[in-house]
Each structure stands twice: as C-alpha cells, then as structure tokens.
C-alpha atoms as a PDB file:
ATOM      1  CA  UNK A   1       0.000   0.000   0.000  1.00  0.00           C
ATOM      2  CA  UNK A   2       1.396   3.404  -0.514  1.00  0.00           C
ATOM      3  CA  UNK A   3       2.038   5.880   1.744  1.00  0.00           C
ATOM      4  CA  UNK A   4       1.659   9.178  -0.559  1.00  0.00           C
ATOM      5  CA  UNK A   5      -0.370  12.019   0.889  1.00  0.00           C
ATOM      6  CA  UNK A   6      -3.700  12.536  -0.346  1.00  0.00           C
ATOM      7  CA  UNK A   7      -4.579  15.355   1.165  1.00  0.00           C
ATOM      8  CA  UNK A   8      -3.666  18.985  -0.759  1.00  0.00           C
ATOM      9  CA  UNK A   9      -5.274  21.702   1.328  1.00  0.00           C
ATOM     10  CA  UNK A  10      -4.605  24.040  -1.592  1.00  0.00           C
ATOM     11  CA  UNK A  11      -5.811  22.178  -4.162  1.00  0.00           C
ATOM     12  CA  UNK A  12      -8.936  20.697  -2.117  1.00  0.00           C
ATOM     13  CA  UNK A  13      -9.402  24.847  -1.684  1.00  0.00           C
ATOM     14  CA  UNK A  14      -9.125  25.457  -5.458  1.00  0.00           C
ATOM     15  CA  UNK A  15     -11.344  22.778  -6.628  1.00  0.00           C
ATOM     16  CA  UNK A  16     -13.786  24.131  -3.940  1.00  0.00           C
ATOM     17  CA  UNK A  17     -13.535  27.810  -5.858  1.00  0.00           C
ATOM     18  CA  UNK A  18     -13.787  26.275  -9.371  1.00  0.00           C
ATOM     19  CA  UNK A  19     -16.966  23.303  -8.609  1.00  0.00           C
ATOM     20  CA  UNK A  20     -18.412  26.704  -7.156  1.00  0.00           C
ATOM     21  CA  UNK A  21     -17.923  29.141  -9.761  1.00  0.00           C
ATOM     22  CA  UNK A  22     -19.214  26.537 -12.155  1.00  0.00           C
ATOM     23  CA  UNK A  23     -22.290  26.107 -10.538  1.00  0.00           C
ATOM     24  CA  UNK A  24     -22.959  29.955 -10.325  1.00  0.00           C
ATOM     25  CA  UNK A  25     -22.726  29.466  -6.560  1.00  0.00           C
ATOM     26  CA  UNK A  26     -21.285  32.803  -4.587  1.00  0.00           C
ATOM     27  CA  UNK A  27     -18.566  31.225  -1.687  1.00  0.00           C
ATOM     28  CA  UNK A  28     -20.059  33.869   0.945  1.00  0.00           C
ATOM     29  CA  UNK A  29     -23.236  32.407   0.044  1.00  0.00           C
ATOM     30  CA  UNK A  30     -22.693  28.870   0.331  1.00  0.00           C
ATOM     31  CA  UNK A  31     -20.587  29.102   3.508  1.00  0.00           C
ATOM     32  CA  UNK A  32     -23.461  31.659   5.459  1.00  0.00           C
ATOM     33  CA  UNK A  33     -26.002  28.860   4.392  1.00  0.00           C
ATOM     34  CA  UNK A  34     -23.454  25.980   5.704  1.00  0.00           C
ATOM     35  CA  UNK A  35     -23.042  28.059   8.918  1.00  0.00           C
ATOM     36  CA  UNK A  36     -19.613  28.291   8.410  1.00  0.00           C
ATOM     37  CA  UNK A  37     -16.593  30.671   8.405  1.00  0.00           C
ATOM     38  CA  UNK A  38     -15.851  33.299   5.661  1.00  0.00           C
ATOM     39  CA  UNK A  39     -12.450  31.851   6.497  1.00  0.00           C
ATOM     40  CA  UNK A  40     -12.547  28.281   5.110  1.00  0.00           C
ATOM     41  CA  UNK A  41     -10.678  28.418   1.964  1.00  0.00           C
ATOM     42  CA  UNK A  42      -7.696  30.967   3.489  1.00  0.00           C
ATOM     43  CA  UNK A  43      -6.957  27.984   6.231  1.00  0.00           C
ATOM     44  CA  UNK A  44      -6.979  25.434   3.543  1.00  0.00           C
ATOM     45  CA  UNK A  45      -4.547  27.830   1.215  1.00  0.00           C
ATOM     46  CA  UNK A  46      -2.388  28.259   4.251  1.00  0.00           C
ATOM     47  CA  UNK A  47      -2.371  24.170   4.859  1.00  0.00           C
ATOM     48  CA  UNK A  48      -5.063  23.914   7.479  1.00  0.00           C
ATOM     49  CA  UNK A  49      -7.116  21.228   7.175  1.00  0.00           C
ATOM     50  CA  UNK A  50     -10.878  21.060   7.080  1.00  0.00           C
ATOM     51  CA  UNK A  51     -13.499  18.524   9.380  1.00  0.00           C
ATOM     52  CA  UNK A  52     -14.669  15.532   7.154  1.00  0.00           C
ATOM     53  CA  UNK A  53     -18.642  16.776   8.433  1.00  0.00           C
ATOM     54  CA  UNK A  54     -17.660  20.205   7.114  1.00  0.00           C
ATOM     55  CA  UNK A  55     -16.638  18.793   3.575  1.00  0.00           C
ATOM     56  CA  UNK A  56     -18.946  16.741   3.003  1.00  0.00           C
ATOM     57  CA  UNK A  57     -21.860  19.403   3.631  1.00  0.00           C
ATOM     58  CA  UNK A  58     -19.439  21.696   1.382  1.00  0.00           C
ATOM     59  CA  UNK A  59     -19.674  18.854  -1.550  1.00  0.00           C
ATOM     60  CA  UNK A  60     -23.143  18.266  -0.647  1.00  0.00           C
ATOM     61  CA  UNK A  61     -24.450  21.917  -1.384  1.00  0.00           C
ATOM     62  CA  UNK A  62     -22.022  21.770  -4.611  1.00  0.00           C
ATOM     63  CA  UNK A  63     -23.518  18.581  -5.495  1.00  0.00           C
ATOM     64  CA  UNK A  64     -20.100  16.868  -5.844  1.00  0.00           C
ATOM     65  CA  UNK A  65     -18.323  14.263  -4.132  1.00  0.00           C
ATOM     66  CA  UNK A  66     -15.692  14.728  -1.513  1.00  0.00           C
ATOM     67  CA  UNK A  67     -13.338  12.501  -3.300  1.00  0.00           C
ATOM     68  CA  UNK A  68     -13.955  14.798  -6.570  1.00  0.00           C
ATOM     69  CA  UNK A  69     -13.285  17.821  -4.575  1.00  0.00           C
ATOM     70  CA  UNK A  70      -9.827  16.446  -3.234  1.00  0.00           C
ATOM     71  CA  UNK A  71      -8.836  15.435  -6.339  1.00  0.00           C
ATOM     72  CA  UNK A  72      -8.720  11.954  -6.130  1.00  0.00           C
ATOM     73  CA  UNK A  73     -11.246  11.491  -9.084  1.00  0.00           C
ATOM     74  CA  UNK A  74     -12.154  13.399 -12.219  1.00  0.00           C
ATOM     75  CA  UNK A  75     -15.614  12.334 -12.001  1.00  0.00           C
ATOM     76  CA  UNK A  76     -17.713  15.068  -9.558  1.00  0.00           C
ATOM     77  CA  UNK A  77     -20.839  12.084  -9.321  1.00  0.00           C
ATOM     78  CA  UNK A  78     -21.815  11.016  -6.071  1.00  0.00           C
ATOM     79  CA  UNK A  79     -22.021   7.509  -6.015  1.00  0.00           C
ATOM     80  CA  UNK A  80     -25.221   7.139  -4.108  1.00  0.00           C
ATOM     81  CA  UNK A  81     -26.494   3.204  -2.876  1.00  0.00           C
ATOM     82  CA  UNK A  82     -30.114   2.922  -1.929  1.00  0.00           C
ATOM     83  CA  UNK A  83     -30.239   0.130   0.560  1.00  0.00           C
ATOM     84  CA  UNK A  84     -32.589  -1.115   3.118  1.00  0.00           C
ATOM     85  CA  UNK A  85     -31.539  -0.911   6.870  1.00  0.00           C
ATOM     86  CA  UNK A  86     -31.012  -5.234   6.258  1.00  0.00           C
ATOM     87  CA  UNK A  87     -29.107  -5.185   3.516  1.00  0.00           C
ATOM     88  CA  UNK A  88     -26.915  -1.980   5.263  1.00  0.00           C
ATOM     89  CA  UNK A  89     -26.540  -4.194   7.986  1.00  0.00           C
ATOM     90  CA  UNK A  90     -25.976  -7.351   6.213  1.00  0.00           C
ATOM     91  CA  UNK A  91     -22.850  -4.997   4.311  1.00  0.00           C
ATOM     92  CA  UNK A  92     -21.714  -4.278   7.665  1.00  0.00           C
ATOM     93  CA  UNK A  93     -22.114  -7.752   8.837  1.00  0.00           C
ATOM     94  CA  UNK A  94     -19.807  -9.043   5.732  1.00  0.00           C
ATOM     95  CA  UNK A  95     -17.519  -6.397   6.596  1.00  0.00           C
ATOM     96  CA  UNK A  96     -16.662  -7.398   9.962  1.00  0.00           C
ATOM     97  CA  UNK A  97     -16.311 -10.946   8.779  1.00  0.00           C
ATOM     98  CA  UNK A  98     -14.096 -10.570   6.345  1.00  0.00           C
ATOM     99  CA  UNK A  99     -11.746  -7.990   8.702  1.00  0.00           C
ATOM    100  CA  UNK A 100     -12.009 -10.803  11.884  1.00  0.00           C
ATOM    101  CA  UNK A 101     -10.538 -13.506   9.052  1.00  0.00           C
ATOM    102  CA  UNK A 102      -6.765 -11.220   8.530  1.00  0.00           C
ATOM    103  CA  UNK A 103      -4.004 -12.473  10.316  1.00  0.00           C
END
C-alpha cells in the first residue's frame, strides 16, 4: 500500500472555488447557508485542514463528491447506494467478517 499524501489543502481549496464558480454558486453564500466561516478556503490555502462533516456538507451543497473535490477522481458524481436498513446491515455484517478472518 502506498504511503503518498492525499490530502492537498490548496488544491482541495481550489477545486472548492472552481466546482463553485461553475455552478454559479457565490462562496459567501454557500458558507453563510453551511453556517460556516468566511475563512474556510484561506486555512486550507495556508495548509489547514478542514473537518470531514464540514466537507462533506461543502460537496453536498455543490452537489459533488468529496473525493472529486480532493482530487482523487475526475468524475464530480456522487455515487449514491439505496439500501434497506437489512441489507446496510448485512454490508456491515460481511464487513466485519471478512476484517475478523486477517491475520
């Protein structure tokens, strides 16, 4: 597994600027509505990092995914699953089996 660092406050504060200004939506805006600081993007330009909640309510309102935002993925599409509370616990079920098999 590699151990490269993905996480760019800059360019996760860029890509926030652009998926905005593509959408027509005004930062001030979106941030008053998200009850959030003014501030957001100069702490990520200055290497701060941002709360997971707070992105994802930032990708939420720009209808994007976090991953797109952070540039791990070219495609902005939330990849959304509609499942039942069974089957989400059946996933969750399989998940912990298969993590209590590793040695």
């Amino acid at each position: 597994m590699t151990t490269e660092n993905l996480y760019d406050s800059i360019a996760l504060a860029e890509n926030i600027k652009i998926q905005a200004k593509a959408r027509n939506i005004q930062l001030k805006d979106m941030y008053a509505e998200l009850g959030m600081s003014k501030g957001v993007l100069s702490n990520l330009r200055t290497g701060r990092m941002i709360a997971a909640d707070s992105l994802a309510r930032i990708a939420d309102y720009l209808d994007c995914s976090m991953d797109f935002l952070m540039g791990r993925t070219v495609d902005p599409a939330v990849q959304r699953m509609e499942l039942t509370d069974e089957e989400r616990q059946k996933v969750t079920d399989f998940i912990q089996f298969i993590l209590s098999q590793r040695k």
